[in-house]
N, C-alpha and C. Protein backbone atom coordinates (compact mmCIF):
# COMPACT_ATOMS: atom_id res chain seq x y z
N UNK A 1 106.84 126.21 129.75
CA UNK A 1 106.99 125.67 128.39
C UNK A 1 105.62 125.26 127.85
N UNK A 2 105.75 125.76 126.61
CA UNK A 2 104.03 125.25 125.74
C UNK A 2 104.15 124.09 125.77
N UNK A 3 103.12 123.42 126.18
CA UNK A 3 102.42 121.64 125.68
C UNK A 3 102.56 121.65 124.25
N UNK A 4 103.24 120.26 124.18
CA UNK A 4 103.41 120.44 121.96
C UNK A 4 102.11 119.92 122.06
N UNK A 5 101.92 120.07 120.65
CA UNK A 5 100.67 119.77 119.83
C UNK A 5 100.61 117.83 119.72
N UNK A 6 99.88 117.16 120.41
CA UNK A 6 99.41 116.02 120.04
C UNK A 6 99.02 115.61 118.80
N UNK A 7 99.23 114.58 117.54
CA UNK A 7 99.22 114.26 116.57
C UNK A 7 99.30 112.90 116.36
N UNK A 8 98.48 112.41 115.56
CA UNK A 8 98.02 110.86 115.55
C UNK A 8 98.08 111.23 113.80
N UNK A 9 98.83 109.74 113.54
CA UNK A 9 98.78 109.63 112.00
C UNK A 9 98.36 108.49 111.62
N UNK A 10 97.39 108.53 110.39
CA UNK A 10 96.80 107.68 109.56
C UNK A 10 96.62 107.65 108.52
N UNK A 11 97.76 106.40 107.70
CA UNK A 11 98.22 106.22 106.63
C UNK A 11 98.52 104.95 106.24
N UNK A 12 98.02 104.22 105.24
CA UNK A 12 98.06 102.63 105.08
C UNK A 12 100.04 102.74 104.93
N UNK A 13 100.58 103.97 104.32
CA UNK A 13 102.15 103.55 103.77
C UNK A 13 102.97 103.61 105.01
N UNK A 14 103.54 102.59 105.65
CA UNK A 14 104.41 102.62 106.66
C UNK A 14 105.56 103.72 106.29
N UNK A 15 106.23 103.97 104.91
CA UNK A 15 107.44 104.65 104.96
C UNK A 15 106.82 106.16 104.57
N UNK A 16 105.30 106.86 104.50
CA UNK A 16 104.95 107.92 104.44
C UNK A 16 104.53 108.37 106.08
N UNK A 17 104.20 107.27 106.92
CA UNK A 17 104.45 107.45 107.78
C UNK A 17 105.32 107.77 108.87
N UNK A 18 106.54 107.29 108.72
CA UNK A 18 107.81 107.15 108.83
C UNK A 18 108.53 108.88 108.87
N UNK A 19 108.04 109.10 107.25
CA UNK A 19 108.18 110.82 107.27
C UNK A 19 107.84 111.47 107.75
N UNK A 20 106.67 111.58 107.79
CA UNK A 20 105.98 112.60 108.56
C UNK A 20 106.46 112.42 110.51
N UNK A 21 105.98 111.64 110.59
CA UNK A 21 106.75 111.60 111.98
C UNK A 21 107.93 111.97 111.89
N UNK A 22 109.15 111.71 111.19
CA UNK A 22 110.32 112.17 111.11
C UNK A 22 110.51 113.45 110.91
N UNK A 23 109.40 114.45 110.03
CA UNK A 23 109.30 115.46 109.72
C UNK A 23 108.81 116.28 111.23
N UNK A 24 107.82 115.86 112.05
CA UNK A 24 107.47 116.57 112.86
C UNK A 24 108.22 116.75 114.30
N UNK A 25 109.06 115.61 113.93
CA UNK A 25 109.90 115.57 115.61
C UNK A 25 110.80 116.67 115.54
N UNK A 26 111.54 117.17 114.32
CA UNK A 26 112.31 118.04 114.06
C UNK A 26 111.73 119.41 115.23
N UNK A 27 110.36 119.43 115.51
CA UNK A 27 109.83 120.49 115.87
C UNK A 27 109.22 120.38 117.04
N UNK A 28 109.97 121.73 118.35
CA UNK A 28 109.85 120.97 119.72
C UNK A 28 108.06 120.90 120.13
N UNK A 29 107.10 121.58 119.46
CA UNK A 29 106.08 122.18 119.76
C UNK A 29 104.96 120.69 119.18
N UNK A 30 105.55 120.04 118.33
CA UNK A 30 105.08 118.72 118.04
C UNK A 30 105.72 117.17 118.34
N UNK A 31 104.51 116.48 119.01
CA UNK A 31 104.73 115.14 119.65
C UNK A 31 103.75 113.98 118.90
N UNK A 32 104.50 113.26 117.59
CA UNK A 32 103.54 111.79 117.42
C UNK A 32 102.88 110.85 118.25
N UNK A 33 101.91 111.20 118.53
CA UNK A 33 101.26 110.05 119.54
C UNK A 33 100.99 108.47 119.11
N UNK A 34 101.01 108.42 118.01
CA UNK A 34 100.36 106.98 117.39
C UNK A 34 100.22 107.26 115.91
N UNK A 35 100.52 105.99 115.62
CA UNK A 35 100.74 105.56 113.81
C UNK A 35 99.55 104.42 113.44
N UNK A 36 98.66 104.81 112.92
CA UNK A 36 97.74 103.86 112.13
C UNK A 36 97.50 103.76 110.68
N UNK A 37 97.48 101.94 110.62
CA UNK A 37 97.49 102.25 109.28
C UNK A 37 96.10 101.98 108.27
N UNK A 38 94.70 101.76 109.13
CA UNK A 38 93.41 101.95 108.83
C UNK A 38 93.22 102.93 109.42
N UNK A 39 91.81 102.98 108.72
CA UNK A 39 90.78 103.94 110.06
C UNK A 39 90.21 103.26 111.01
N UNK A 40 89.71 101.65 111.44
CA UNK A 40 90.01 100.91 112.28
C UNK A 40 90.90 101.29 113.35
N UNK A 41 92.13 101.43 112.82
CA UNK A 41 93.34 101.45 114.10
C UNK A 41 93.63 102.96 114.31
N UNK A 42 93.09 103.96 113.17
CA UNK A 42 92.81 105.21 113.20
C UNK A 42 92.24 105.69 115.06
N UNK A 43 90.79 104.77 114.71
CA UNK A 43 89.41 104.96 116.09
C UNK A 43 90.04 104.67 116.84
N UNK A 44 90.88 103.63 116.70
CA UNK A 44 91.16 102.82 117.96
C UNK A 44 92.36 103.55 119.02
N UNK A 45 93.45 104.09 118.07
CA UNK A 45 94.21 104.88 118.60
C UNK A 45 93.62 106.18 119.04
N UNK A 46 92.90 106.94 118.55
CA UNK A 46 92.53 108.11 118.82
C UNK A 46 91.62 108.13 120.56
N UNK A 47 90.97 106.96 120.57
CA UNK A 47 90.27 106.39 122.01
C UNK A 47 91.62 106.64 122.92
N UNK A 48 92.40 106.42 122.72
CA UNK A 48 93.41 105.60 123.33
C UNK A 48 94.39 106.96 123.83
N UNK A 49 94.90 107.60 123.18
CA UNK A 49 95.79 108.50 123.04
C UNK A 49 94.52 110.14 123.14
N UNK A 50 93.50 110.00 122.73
CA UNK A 50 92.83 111.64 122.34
C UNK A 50 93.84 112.55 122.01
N UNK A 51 94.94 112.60 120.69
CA UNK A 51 95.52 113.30 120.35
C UNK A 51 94.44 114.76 119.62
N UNK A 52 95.86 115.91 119.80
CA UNK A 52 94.93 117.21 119.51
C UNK A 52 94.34 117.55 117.49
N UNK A 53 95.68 116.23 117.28
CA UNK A 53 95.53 116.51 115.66
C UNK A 53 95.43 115.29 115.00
N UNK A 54 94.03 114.65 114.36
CA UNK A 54 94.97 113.30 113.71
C UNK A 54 94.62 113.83 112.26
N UNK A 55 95.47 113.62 111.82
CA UNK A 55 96.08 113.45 110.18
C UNK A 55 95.78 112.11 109.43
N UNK A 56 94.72 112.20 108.44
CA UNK A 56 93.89 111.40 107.92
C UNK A 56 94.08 110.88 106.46
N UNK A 57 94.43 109.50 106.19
CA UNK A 57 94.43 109.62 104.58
C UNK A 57 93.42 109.08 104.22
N UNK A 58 92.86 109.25 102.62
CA UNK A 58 91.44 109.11 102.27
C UNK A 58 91.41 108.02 102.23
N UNK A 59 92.57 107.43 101.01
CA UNK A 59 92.77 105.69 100.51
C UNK A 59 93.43 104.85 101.51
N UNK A 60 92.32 104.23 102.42
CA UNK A 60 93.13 102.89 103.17
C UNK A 60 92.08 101.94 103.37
N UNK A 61 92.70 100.44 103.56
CA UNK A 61 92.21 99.40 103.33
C UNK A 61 91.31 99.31 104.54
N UNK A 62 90.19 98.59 104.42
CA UNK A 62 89.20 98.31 105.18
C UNK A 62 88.22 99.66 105.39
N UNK A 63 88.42 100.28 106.28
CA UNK A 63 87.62 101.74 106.79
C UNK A 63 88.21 102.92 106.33
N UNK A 64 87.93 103.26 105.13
CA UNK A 64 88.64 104.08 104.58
C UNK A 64 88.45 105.78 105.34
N UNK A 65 89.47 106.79 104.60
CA UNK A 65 89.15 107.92 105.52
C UNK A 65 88.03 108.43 106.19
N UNK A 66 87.62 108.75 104.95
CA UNK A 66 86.16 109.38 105.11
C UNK A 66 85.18 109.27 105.61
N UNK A 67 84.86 107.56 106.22
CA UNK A 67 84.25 106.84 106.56
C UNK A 67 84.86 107.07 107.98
N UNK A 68 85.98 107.34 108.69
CA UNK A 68 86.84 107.14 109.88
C UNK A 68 86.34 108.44 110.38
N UNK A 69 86.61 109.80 109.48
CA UNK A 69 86.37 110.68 110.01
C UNK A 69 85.11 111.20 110.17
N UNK A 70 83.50 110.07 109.58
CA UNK A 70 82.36 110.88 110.06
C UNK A 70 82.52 109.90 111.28
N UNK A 71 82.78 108.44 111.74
CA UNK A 71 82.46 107.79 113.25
C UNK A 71 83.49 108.38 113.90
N UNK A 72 84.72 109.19 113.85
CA UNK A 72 85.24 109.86 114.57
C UNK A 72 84.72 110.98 114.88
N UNK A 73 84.29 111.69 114.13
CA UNK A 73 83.26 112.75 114.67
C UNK A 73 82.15 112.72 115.05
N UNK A 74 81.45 111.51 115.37
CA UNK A 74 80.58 111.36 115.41
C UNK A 74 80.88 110.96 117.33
N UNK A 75 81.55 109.69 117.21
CA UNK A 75 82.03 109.76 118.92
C UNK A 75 82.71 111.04 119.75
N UNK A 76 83.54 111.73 118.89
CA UNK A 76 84.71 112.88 119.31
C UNK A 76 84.01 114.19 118.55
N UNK A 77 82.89 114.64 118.67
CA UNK A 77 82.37 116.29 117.90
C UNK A 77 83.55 117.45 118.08
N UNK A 78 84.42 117.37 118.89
CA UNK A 78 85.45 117.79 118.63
C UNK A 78 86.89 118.19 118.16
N UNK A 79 86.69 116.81 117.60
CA UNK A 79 87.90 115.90 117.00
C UNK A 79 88.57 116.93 115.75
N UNK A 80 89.92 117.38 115.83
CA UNK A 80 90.69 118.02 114.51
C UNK A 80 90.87 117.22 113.75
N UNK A 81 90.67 117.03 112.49
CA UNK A 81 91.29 116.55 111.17
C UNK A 81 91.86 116.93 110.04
N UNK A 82 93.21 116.68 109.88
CA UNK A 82 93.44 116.93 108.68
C UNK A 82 93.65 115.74 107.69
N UNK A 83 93.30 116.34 106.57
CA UNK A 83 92.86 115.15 105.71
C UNK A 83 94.51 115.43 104.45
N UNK A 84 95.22 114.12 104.74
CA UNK A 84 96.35 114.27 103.86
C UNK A 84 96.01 113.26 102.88
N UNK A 85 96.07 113.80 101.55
CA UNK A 85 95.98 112.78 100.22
C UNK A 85 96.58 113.02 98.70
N UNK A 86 96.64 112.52 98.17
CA UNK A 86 97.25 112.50 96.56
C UNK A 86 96.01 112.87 95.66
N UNK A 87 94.69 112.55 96.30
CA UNK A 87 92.95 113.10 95.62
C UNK A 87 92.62 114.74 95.52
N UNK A 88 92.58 114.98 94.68
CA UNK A 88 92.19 116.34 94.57
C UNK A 88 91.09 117.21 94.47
N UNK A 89 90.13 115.47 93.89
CA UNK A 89 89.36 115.72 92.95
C UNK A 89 87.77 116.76 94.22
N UNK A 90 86.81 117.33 93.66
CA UNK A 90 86.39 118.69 94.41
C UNK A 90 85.23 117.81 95.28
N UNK A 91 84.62 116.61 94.60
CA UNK A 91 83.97 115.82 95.15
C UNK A 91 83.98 115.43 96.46
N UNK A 92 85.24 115.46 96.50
CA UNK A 92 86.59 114.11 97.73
C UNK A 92 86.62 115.58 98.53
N UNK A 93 87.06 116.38 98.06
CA UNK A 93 87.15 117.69 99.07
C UNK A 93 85.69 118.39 99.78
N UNK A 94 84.61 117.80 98.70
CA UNK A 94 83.44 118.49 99.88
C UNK A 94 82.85 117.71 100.46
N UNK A 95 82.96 116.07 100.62
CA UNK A 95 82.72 115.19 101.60
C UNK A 95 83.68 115.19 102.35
N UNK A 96 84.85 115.20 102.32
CA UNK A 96 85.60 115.23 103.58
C UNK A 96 85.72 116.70 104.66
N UNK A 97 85.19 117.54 103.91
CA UNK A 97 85.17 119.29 104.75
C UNK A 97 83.21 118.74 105.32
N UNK A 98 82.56 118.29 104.58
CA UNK A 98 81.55 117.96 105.40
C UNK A 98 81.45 117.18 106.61
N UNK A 99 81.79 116.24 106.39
CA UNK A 99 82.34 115.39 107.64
C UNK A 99 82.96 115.88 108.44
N UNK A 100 83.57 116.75 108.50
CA UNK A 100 84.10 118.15 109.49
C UNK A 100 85.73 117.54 109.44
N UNK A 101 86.09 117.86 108.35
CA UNK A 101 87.79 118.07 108.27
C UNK A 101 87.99 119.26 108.16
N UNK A 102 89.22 119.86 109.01
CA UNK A 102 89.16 120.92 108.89
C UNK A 102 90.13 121.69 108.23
N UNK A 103 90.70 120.78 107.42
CA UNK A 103 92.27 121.41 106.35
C UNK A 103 92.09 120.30 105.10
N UNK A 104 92.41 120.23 104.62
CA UNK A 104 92.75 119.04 103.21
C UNK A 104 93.88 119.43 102.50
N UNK A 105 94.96 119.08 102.96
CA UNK A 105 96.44 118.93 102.27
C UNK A 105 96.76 117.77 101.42
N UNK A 106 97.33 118.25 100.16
CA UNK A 106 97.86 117.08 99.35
C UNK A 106 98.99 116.24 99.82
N UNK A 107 99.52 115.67 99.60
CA UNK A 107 100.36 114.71 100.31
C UNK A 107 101.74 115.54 99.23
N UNK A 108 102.07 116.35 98.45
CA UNK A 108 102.54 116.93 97.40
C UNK A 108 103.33 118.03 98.26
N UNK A 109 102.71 118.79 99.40
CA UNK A 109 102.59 119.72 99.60
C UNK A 109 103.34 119.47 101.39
N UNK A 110 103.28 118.27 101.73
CA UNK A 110 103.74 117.48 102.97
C UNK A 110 105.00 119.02 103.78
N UNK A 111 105.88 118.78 102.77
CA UNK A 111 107.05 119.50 103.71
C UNK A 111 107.13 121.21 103.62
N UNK A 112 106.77 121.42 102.96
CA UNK A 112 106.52 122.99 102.65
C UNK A 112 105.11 124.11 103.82
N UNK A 113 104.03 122.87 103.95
CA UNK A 113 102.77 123.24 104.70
C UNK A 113 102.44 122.45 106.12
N UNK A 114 102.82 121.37 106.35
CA UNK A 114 101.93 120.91 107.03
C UNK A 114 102.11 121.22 108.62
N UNK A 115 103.21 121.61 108.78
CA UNK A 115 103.44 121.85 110.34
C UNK A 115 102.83 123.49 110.69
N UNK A 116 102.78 124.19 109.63
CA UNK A 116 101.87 125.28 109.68
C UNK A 116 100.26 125.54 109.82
N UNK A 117 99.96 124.13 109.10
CA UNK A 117 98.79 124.01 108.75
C UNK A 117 98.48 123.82 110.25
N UNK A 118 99.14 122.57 110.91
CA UNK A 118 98.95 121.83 112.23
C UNK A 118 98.36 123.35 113.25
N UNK A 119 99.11 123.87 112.84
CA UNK A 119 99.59 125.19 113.86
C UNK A 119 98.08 126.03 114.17
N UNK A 120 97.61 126.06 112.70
CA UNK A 120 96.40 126.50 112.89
C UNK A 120 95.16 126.10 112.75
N UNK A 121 95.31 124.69 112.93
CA UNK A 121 94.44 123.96 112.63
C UNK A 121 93.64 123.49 114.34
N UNK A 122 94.89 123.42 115.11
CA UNK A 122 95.28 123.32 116.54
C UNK A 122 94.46 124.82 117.21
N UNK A 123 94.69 125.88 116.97
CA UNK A 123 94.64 127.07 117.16
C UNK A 123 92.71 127.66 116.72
N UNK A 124 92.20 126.69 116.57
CA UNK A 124 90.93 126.49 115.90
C UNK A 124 90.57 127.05 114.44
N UNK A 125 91.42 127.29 113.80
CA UNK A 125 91.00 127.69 112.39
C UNK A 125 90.73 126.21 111.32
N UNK A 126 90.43 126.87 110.02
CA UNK A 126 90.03 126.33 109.36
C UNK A 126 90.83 126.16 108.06
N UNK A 127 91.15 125.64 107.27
CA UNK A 127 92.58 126.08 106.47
C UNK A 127 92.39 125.04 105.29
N UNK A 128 91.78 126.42 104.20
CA UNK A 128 91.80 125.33 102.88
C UNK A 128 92.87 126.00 101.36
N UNK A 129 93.98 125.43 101.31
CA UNK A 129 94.89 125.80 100.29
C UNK A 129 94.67 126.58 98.83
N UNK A 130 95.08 127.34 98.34
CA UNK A 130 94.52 128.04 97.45
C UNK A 130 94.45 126.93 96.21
N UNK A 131 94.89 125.89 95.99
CA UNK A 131 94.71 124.97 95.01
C UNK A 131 93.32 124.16 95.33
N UNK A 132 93.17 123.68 96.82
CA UNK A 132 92.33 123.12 96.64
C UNK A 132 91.06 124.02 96.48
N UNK A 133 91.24 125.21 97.25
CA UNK A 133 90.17 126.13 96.88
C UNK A 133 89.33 126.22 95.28
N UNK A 134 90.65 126.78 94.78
CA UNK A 134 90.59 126.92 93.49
C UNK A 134 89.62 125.74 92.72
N UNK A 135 90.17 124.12 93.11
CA UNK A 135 89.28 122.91 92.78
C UNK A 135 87.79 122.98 92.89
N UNK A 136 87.35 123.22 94.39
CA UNK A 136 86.05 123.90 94.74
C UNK A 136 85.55 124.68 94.07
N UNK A 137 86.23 125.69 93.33
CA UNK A 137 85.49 127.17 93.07
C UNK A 137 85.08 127.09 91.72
N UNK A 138 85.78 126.11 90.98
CA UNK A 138 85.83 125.55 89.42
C UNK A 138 84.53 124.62 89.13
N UNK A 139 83.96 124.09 90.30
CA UNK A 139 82.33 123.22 89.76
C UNK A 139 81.64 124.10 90.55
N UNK A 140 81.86 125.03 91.28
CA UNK A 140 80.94 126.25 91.66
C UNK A 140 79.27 125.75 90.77
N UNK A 141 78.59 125.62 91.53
CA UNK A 141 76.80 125.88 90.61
C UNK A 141 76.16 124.77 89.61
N UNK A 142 77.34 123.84 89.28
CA UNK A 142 77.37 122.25 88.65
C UNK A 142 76.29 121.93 89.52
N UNK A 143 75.42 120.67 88.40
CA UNK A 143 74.17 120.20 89.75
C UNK A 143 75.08 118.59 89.77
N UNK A 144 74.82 118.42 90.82
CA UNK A 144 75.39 117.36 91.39
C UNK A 144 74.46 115.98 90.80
N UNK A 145 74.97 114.64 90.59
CA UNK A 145 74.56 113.93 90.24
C UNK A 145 73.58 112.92 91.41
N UNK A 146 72.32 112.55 90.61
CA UNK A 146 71.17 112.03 91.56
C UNK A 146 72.27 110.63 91.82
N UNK A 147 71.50 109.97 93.41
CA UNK A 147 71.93 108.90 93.58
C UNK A 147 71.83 107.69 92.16
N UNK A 148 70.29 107.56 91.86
CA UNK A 148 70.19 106.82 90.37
C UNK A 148 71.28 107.12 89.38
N UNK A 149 71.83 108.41 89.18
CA UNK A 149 72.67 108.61 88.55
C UNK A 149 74.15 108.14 88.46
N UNK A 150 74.25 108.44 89.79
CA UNK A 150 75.93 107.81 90.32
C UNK A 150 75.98 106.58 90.08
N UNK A 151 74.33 105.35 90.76
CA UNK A 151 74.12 103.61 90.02
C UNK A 151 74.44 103.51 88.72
N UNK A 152 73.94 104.30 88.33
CA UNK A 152 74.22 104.00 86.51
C UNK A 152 75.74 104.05 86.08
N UNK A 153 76.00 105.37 86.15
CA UNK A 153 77.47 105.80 86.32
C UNK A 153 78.43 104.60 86.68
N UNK A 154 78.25 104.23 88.43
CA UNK A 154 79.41 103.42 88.70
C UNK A 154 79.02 102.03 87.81
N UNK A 155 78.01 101.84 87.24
CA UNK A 155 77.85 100.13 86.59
C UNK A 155 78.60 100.72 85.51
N UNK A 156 78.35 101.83 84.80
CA UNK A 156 79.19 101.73 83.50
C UNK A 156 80.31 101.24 83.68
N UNK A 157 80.99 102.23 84.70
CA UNK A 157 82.63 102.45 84.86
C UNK A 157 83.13 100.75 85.12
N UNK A 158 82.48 99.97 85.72
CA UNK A 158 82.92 98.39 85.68
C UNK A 158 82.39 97.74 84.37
N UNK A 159 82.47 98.55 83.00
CA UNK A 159 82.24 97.85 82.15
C UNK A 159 80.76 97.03 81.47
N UNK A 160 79.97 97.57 82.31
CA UNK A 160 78.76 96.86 81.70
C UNK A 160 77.70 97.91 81.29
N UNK A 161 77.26 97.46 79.91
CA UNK A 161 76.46 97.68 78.63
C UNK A 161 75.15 97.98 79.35
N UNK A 162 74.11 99.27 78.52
CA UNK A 162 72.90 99.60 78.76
C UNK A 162 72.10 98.34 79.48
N UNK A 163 71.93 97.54 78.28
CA UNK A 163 71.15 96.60 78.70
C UNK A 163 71.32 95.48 80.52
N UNK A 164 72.53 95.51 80.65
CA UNK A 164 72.67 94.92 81.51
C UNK A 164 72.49 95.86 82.98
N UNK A 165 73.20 97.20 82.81
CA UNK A 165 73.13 98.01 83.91
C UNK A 165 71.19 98.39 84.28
N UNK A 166 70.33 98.01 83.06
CA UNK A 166 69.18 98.00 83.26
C UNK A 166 68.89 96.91 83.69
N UNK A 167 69.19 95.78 84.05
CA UNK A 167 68.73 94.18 84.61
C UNK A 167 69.20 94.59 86.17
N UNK A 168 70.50 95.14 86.16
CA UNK A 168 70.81 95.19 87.52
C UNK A 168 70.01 96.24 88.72
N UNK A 169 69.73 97.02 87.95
CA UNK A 169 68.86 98.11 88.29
C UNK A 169 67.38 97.51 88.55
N UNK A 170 67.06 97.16 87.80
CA UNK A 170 65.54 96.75 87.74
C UNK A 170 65.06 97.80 86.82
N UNK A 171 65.40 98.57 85.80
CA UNK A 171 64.59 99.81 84.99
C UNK A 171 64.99 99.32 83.68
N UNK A 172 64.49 100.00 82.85
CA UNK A 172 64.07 100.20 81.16
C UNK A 172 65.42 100.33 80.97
N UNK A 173 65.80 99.49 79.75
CA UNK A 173 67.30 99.78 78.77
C UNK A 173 67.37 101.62 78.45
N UNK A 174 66.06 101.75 78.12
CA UNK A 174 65.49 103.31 77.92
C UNK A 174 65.76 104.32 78.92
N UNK A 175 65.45 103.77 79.85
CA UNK A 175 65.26 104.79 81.24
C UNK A 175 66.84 105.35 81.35
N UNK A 176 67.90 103.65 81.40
CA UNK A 176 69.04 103.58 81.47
C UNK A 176 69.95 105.21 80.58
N UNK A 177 69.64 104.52 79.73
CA UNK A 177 70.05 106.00 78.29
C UNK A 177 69.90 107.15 78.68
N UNK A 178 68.41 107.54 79.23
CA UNK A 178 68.23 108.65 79.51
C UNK A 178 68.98 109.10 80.72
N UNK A 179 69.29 108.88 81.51
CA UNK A 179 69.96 108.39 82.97
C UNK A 179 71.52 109.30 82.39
N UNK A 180 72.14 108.25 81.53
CA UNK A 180 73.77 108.25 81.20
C UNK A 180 73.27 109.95 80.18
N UNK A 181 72.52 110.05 79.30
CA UNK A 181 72.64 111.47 78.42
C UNK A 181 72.74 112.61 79.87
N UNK A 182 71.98 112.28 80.90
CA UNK A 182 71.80 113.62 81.96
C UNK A 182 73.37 113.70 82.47
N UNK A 183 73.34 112.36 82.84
CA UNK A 183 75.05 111.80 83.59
C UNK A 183 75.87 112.75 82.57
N UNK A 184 76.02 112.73 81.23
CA UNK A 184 76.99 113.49 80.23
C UNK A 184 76.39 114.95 79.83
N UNK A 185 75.46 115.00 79.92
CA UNK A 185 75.38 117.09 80.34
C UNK A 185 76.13 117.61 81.17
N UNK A 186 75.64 116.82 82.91
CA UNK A 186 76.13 117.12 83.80
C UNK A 186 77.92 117.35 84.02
N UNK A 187 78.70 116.43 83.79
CA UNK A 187 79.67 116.00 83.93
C UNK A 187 80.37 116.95 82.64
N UNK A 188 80.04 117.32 81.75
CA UNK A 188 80.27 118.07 80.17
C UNK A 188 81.20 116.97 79.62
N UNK A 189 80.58 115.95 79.36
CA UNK A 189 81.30 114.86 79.00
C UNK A 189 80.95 114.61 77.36
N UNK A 190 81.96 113.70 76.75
CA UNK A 190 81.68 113.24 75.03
C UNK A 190 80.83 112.07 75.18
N UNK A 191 80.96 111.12 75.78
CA UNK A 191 80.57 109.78 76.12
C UNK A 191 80.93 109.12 77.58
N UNK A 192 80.61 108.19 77.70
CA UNK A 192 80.43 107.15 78.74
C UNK A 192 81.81 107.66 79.16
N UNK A 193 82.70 106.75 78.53
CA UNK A 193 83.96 106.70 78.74
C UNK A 193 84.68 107.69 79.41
N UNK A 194 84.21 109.01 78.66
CA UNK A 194 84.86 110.25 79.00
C UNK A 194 84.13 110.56 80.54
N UNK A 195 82.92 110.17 80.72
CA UNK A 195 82.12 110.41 81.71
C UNK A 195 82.99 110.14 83.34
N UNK A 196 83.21 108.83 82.96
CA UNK A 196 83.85 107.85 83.86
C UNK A 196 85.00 108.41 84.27
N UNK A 197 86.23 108.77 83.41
CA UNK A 197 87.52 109.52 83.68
C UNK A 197 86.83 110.59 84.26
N UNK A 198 86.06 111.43 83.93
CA UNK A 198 85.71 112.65 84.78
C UNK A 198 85.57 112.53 86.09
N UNK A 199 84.29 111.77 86.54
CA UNK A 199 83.72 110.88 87.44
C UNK A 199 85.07 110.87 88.65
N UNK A 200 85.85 109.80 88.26
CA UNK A 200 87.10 109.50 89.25
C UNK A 200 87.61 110.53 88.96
N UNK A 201 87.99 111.46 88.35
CA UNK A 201 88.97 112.04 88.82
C UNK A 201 88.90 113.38 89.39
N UNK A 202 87.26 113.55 89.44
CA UNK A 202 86.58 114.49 90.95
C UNK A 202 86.47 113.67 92.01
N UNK A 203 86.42 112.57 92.08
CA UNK A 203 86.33 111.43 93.13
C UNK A 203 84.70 111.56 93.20
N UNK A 204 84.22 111.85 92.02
CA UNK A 204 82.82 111.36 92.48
C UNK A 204 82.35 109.60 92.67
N UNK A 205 82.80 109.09 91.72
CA UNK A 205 82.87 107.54 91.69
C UNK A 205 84.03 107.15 92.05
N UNK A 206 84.04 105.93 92.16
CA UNK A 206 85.43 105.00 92.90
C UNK A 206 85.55 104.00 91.98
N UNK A 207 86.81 103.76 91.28
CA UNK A 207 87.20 102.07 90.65
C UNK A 207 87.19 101.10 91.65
């Protein structure tokens, strides 16, 4: 008899957790090893258990995914991840495939894909959905925003005015301006505002 597939889940929602485990027992070839609901208890279980698959969500309190899965790969260079989330945005998808995830499933997509995904994810492939692809393939050649840029950016998005995001900075009200006009080329934005909705909802910035 095949060894099932080892699987560690990490998810702040106890009752999305709940599913998925419920979803995978259905299937003799998969065994839940452990339920975490940081990336804290993510590390901690994964030490503990070395399951073959852990299943990663981006948004959780304290050590969030992304952050879990570069010190998980960083202790474990071998470590499978799949990264399950409600984020789509292309940003969120090429830091977490950098960090060496090796699938990114929407949480949308849970019962239709994921025990397939497991399958070949386990099997050493690499497995990125034609939606999220598609996300990727759509800022294709976009120049990415300078770190100074993203500072400026995230001070807007909490509401604060040229002048002030230049005090916090230490630079020119001027410099500031010029900063946010590149920020709105880049982004093909109308204004600030519009900048910001863009921003989050590639997951380049965070509220």
């Amino acid at each position: 008899m095949t060894q099932a597939i080892r699987v560690l889940i990490a998810d702040d929602h106890p009752i999305l957790r709940t599913g998925i485990a419920s979803l995978l027992s259905g299937f003799p070839d998969m065994e839940v090893v452990g339920e975490a609901a940081d990336g804290n208890e993510a590390l901690a279980l994964f030490r503990q258990h070395r399951p073959d698959i852990a299943l990663m969500d981006l948004q959780m309190p304290g050590m969030n995914g992304l952050d879990a899965i570069d010190a998980l790969r960083a202790e474990f260079p071998k470590a499978q991840v799949i990264v399950l989330t409600t984020y789509q945005g292309d940003a969120l998808i090429q830091r977490a495939l950098k960090a060496g995830a090796a699938s990114y499933l929407l949480k949308s997509s849970l019962r239709t894909g994921l025990v397939d995904v497991i399958r070949k994810v386990h099997a050493g492939q690499r497995h990125i959905p034609q939606e999220i692809a598609a996300e990727l393939v759509s800022h294709l050649g976009q120049q990415p925003l300078t770190a100074r840029e993203l500072d400026v950016l995230q001070h807007a998005a909490q509401g604060n005015a040229n002048k002030r995001i230049a005090q916090l900075l230490g630079i020119g009200e001027e410099t500031v301006k010029g900063y946010m006009k590149t920020v709105l080329a880049k982004l093909g934005a109308n204004d600030r505002t519009h900048a910001v909705a863009i921003a989050v909802k590639r997951g380049i910035i965070g509220l």
